[in-house]
N, C-alpha and C. Protein backbone atom coordinates (compact mmCIF):
# COMPACT_ATOMS: atom_id res chain seq x y z
N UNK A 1 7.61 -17.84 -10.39
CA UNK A 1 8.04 -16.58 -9.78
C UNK A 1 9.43 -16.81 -9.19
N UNK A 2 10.09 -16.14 -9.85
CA UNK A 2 11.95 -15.79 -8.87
C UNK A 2 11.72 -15.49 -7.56
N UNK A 3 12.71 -15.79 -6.85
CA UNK A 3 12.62 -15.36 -5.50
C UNK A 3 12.97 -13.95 -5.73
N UNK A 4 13.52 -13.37 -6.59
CA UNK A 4 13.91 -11.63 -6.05
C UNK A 4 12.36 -11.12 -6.19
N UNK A 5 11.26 -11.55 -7.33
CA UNK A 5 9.89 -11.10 -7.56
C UNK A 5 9.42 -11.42 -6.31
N UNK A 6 9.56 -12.69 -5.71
CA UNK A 6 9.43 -12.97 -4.40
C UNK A 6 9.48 -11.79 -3.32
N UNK A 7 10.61 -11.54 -3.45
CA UNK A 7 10.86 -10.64 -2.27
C UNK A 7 10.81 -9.36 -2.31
N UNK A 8 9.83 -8.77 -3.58
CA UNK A 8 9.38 -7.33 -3.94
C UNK A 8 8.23 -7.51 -3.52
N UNK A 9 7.34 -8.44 -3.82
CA UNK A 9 6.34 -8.92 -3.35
C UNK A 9 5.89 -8.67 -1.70
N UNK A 10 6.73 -9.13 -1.21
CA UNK A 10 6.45 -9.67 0.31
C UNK A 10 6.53 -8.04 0.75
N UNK A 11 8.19 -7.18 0.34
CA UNK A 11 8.29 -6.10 0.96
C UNK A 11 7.18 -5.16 0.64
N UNK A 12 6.56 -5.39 -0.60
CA UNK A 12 5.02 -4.31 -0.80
C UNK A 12 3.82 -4.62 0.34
N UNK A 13 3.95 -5.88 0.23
CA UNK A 13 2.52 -6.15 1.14
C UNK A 13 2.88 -5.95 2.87
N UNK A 14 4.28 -5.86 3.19
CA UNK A 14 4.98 -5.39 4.70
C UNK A 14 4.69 -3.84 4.31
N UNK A 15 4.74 -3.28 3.16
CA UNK A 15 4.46 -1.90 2.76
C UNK A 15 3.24 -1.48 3.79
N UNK A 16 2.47 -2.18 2.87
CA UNK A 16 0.95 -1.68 2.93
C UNK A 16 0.21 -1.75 3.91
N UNK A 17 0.82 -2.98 5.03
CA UNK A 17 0.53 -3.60 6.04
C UNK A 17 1.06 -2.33 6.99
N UNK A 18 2.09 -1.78 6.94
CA UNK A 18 2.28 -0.48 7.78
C UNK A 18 1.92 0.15 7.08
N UNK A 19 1.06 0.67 6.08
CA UNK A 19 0.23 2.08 5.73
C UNK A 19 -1.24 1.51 6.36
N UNK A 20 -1.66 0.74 6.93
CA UNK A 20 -3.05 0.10 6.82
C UNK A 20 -3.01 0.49 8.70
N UNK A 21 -1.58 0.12 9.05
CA UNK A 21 -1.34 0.05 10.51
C UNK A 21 -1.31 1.29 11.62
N UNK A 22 -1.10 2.20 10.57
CA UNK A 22 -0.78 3.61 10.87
C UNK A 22 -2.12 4.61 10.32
N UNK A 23 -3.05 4.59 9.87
CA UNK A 23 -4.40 5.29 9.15
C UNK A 23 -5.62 4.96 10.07
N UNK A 24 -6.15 6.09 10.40
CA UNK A 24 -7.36 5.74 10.77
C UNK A 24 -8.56 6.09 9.48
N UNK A 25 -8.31 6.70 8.84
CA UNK A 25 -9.04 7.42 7.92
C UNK A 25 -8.61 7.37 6.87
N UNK A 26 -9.10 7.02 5.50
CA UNK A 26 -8.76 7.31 4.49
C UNK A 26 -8.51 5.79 3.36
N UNK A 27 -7.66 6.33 2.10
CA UNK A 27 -8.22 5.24 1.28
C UNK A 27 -6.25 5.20 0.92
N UNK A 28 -5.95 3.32 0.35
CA UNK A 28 -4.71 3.21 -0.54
C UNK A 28 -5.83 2.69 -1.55
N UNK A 29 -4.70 3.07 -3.01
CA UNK A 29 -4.98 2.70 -4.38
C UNK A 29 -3.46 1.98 -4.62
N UNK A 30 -4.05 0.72 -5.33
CA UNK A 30 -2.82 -0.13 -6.13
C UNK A 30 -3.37 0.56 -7.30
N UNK A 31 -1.98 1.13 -7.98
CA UNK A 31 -1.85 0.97 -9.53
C UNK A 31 -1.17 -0.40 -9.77
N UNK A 32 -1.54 -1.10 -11.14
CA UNK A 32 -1.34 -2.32 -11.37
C UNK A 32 -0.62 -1.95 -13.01
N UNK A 33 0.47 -2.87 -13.22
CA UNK A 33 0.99 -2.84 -14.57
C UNK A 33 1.48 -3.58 -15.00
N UNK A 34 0.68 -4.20 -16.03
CA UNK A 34 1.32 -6.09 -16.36
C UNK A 34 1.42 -7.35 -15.21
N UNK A 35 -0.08 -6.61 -14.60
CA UNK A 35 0.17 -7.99 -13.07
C UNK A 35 1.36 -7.59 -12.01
N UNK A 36 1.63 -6.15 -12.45
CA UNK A 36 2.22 -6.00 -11.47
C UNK A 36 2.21 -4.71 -10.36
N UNK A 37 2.54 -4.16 -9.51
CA UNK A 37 2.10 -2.95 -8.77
C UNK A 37 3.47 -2.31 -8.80
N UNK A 38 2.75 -1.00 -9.25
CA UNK A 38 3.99 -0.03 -9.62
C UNK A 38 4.04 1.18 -8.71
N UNK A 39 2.39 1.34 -8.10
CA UNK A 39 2.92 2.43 -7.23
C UNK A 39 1.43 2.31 -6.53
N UNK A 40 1.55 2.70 -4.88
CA UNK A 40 0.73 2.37 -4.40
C UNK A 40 0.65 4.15 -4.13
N UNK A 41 -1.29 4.64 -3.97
CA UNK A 41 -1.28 6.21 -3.00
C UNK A 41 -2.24 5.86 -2.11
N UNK A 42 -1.78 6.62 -1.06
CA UNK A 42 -2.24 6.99 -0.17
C UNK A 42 -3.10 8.77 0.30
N UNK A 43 -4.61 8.15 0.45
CA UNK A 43 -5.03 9.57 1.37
C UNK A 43 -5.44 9.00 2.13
N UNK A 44 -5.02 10.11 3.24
CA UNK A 44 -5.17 10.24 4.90
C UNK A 44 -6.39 11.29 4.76
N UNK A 45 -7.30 10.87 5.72
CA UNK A 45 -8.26 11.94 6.19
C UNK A 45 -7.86 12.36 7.86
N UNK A 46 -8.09 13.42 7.91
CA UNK A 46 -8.13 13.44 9.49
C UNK A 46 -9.56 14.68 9.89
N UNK A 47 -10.32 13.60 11.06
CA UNK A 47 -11.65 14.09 11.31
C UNK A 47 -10.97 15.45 12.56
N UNK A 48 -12.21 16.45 11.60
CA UNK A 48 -11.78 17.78 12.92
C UNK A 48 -13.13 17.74 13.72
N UNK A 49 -13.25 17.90 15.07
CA UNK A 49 -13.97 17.98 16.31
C UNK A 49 -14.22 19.84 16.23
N UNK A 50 -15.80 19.64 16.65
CA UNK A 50 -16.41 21.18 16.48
C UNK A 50 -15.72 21.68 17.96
């Protein structure tokens, strides 16, 4: 692995690490393509109080 793959790497998982940090609710999906991640989604749930 190159260090620039290196450092796409690291900045996805600092990605995800602030989508994980910020959610109380809800789901991420890795799309994967050739071993690699091309686009990550995000749903947010937010619980409503009666």
């Amino acid at each position: 692995m190159d260090e620039t793959t290196e450092k796409k790497q690291v900045s996805r998982l600092e990605m995800l690490e602030k989508l994980l940090d910020n959610m109380k609710f809800g789901s991420i999906t890795l799309i994967v393509q050739d071993g690699k991640i091309i686009q990550i989604d995000k749903t947010e749930k937010y619980r409503l109080k009666d």
